[in-house]
PDB file of N, CA and C in Angstrom:
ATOM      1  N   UNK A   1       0.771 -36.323  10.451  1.00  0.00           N
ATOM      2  CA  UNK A   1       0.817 -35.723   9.143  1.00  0.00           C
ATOM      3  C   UNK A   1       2.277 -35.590   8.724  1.00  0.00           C
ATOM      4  N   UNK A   2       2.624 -36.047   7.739  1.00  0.00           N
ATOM      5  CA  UNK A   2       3.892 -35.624   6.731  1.00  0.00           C
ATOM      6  C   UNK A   2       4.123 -34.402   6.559  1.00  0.00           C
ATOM      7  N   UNK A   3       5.624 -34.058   7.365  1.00  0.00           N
ATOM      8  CA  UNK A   3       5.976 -32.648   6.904  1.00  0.00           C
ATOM      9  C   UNK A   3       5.732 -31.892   5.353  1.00  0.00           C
ATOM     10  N   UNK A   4       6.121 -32.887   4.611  1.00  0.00           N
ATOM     11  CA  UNK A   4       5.745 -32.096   3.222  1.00  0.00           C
ATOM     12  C   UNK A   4       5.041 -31.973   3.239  1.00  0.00           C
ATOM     13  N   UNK A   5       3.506 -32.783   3.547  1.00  0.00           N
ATOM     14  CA  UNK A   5       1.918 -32.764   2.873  1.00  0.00           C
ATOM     15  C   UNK A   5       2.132 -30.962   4.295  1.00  0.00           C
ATOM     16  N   UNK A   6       2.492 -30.893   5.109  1.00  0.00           N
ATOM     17  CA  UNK A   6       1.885 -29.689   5.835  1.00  0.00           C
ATOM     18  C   UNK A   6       3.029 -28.414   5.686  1.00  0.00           C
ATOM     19  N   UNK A   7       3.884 -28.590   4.309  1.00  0.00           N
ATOM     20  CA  UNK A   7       4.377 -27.441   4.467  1.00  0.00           C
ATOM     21  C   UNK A   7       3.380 -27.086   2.751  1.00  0.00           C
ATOM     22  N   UNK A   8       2.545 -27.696   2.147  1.00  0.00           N
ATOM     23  CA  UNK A   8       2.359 -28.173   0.958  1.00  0.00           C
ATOM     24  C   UNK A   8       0.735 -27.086   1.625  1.00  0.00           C
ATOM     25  N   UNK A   9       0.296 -27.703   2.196  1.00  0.00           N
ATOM     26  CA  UNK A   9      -0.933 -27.314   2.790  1.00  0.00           C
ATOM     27  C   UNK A   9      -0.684 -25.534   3.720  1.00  0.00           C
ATOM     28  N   UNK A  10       0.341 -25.507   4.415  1.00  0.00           N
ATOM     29  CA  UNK A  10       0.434 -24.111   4.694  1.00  0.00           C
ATOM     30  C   UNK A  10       0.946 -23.156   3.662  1.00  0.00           C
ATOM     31  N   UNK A  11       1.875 -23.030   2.827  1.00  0.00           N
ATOM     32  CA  UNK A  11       1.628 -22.807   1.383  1.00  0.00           C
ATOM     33  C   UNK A  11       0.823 -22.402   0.802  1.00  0.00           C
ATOM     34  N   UNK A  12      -0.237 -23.459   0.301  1.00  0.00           N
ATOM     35  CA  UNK A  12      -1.442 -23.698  -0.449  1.00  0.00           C
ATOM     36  C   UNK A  12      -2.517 -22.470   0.802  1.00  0.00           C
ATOM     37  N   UNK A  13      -2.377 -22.296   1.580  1.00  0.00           N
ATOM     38  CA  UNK A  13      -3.316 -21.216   2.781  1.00  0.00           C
ATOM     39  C   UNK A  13      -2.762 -19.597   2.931  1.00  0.00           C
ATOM     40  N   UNK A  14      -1.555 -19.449   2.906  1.00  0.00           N
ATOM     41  CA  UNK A  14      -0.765 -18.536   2.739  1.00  0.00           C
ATOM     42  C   UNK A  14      -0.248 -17.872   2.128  1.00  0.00           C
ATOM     43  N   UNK A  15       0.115 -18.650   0.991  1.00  0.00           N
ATOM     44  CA  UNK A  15       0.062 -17.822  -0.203  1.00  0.00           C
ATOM     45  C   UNK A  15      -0.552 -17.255  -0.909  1.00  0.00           C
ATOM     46  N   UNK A  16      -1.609 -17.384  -1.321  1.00  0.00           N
ATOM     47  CA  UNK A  16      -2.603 -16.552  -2.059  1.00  0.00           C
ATOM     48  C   UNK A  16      -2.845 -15.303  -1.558  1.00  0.00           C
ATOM     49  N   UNK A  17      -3.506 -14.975  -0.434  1.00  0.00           N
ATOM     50  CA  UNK A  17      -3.411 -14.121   0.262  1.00  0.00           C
ATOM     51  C   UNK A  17      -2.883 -12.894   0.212  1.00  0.00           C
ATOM     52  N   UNK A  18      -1.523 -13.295   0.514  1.00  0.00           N
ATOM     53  CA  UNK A  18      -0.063 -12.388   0.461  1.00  0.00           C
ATOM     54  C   UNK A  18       0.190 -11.787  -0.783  1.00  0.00           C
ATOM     55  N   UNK A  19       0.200 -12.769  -1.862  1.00  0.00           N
ATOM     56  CA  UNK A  19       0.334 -12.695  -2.660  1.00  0.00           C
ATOM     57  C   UNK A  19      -0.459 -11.635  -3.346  1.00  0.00           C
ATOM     58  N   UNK A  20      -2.036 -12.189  -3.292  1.00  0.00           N
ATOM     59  CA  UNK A  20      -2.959 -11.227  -3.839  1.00  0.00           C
ATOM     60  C   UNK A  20      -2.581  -9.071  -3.322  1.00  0.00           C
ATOM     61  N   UNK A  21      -1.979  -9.136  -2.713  1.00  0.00           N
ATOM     62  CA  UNK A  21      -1.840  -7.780  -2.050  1.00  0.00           C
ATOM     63  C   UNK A  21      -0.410  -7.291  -3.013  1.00  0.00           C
ATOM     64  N   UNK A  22       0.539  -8.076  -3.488  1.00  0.00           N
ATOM     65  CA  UNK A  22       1.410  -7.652  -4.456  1.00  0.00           C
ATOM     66  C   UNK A  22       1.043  -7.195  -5.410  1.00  0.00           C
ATOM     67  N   UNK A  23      -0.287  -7.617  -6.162  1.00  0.00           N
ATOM     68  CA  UNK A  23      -1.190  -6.732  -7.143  1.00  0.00           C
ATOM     69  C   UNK A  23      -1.984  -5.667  -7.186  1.00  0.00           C
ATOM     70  N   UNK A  24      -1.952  -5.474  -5.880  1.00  0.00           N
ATOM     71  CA  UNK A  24      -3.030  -4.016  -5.439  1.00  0.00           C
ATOM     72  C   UNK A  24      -2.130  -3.156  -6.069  1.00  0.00           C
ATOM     73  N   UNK A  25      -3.208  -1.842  -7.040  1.00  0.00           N
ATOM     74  CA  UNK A  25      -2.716  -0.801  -7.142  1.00  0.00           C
ATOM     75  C   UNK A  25      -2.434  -0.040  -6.233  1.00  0.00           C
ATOM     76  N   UNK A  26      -1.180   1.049  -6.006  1.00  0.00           N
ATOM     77  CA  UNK A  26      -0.696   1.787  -4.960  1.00  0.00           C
ATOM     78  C   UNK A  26      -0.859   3.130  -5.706  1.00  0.00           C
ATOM     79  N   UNK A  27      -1.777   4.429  -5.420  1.00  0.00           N
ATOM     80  CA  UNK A  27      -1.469   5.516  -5.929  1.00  0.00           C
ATOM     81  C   UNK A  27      -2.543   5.509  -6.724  1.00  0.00           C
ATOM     82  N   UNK A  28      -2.642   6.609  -7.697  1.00  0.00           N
ATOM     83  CA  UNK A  28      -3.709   7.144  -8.527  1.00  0.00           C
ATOM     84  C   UNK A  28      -3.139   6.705 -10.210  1.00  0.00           C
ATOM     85  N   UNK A  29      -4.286   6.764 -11.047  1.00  0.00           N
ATOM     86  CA  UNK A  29      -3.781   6.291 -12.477  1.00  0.00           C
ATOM     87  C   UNK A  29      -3.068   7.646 -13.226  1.00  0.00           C
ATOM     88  N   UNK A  30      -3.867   8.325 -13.018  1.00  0.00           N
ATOM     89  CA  UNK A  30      -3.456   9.895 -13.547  1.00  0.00           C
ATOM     90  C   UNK A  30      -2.847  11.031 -12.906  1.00  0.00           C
ATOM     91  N   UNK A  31      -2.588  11.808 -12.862  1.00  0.00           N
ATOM     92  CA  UNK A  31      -2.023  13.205 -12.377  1.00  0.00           C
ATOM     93  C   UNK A  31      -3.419  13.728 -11.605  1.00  0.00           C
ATOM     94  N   UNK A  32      -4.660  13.757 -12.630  1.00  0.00           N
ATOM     95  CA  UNK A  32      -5.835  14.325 -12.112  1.00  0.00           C
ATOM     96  C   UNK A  32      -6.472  13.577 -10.504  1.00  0.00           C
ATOM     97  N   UNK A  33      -6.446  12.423 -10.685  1.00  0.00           N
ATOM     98  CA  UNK A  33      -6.988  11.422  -9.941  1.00  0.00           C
ATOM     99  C   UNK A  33      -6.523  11.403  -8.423  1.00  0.00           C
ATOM    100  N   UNK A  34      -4.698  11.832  -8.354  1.00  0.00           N
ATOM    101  CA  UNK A  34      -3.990  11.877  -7.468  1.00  0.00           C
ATOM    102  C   UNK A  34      -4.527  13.205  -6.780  1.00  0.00           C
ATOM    103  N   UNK A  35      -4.557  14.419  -7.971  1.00  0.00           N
ATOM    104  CA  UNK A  35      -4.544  15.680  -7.354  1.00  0.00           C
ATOM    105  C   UNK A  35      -6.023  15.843  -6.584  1.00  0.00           C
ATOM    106  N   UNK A  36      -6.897  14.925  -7.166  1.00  0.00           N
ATOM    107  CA  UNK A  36      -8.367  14.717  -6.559  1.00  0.00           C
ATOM    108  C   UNK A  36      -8.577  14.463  -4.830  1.00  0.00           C
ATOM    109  N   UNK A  37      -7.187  12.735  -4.726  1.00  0.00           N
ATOM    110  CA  UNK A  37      -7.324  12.172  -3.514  1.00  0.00           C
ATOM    111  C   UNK A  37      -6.783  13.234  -2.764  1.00  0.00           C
ATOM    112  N   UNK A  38      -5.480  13.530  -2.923  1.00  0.00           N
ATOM    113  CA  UNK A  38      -4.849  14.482  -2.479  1.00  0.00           C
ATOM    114  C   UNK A  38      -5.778  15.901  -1.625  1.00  0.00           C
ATOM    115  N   UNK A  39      -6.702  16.566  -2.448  1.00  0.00           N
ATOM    116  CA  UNK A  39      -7.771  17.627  -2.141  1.00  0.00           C
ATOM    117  C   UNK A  39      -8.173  17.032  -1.375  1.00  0.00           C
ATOM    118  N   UNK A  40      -9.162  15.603  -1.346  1.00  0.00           N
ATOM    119  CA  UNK A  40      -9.863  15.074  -0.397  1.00  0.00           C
ATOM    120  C   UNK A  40      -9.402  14.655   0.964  1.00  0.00           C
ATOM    121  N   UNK A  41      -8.187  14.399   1.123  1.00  0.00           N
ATOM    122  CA  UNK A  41      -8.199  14.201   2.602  1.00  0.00           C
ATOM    123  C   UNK A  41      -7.121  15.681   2.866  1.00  0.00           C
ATOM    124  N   UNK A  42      -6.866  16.828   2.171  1.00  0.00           N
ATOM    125  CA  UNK A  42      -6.831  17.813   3.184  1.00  0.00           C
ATOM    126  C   UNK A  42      -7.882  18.395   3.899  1.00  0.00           C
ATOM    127  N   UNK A  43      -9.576  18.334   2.926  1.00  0.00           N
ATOM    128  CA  UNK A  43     -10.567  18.534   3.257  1.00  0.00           C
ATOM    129  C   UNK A  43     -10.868  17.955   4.037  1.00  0.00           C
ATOM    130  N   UNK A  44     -10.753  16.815   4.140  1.00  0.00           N
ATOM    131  CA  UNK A  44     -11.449  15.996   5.062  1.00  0.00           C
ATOM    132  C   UNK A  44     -10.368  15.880   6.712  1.00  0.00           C
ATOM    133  N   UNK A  45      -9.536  16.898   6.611  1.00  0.00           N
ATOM    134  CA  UNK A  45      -8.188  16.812   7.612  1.00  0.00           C
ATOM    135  C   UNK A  45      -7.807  14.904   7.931  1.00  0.00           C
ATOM    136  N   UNK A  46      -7.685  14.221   7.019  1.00  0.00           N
ATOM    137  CA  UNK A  46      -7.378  12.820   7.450  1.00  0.00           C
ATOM    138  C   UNK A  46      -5.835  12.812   7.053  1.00  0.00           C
ATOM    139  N   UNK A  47      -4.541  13.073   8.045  1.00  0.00           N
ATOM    140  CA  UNK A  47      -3.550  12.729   7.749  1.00  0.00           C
ATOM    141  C   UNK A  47      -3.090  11.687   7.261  1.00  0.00           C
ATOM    142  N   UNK A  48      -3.845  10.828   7.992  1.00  0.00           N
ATOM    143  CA  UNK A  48      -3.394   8.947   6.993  1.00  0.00           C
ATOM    144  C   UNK A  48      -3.876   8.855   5.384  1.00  0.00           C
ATOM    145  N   UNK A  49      -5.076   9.464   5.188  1.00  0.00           N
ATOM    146  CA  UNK A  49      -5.450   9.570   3.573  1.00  0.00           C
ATOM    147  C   UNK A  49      -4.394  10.417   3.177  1.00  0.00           C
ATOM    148  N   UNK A  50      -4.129  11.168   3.926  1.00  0.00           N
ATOM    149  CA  UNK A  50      -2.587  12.874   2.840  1.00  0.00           C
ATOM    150  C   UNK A  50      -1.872  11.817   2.781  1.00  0.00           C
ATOM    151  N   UNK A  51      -0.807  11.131   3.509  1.00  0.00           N
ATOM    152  CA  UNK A  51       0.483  10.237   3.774  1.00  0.00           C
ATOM    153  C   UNK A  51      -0.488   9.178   2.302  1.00  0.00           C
ATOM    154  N   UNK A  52      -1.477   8.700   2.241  1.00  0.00           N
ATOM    155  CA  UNK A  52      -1.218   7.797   1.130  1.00  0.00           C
ATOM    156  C   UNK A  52      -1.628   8.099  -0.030  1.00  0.00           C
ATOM    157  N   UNK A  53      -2.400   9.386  -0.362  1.00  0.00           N
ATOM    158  CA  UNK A  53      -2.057  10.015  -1.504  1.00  0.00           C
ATOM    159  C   UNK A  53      -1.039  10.631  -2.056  1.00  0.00           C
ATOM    160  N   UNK A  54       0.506  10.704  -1.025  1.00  0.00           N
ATOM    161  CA  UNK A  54       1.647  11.272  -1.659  1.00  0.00           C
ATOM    162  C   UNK A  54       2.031  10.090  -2.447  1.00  0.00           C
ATOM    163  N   UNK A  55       2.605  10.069  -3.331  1.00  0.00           N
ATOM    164  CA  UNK A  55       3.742   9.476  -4.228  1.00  0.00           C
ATOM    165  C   UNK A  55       4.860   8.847  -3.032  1.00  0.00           C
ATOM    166  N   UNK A  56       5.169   7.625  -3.397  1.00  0.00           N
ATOM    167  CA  UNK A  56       6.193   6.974  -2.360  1.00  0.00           C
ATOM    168  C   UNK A  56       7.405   7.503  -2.519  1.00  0.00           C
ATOM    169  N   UNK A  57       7.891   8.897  -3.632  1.00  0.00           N
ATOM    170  CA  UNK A  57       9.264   9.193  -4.084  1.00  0.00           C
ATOM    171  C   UNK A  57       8.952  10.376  -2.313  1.00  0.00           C
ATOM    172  N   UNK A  58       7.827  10.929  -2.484  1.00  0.00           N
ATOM    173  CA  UNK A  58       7.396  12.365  -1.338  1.00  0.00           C
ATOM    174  C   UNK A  58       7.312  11.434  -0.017  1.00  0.00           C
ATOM    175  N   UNK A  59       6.726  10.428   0.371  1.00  0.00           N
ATOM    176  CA  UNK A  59       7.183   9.742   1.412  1.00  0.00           C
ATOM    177  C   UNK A  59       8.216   9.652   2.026  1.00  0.00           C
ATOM    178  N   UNK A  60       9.154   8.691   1.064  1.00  0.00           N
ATOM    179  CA  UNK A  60      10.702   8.969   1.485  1.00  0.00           C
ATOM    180  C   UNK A  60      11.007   9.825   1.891  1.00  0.00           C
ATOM    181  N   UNK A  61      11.174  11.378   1.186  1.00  0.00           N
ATOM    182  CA  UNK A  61      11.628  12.150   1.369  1.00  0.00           C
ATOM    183  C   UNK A  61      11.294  13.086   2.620  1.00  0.00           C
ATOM    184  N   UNK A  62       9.944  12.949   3.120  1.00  0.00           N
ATOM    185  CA  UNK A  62       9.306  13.300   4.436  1.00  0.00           C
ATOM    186  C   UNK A  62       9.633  12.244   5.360  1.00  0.00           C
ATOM    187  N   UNK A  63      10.150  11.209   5.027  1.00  0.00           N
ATOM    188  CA  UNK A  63      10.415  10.731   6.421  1.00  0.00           C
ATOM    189  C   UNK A  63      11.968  10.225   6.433  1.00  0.00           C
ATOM    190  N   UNK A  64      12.596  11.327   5.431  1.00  0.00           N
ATOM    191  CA  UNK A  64      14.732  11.434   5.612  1.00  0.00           C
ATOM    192  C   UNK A  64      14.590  12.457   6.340  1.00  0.00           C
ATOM    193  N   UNK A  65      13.647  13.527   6.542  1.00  0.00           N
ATOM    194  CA  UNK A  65      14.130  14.969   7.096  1.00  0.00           C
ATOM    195  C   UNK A  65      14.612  14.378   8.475  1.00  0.00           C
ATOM    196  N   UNK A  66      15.565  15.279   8.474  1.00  0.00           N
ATOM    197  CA  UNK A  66      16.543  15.149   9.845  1.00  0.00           C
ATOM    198  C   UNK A  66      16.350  17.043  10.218  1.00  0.00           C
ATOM    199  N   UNK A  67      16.006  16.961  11.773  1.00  0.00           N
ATOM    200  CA  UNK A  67      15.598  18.340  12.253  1.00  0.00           C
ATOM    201  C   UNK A  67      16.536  18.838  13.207  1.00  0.00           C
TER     202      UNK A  67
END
């Protein structure tokens, strides 16, 4: 096989993919929506749902603290 036709073809397999995940929404549309997810995984004690209902500005900032 021809390097081009197989960098043409891994490309054409790989990219989409990847790609498609650059369009995922990150976060809630509204203020309400956030403050919703937010309620739900303290209720539900799921730390990984809290960590991705914060805002990525509150992320950062929870993971600069220096102790």
């Amino acid at each position: 096989m021809k390097p081009r036709l197989l960098i043409i073809y891994f490309c054409a397999a790989v990219l989409p993919p990847a790609l498609s995940g650059c369009g995922a929404q990150r976060g809630s549309k509204t203020p309400a929506l956030a403050k919703e997810r937010l309620a739900t995984a303290v209720v539900a004690r799921d730390p990984l749902e809290l960590w991705r209902a914060l805002d990525l500005d509150t992320q950062w900032s929870w993971m600069t603290i220096r102790v």
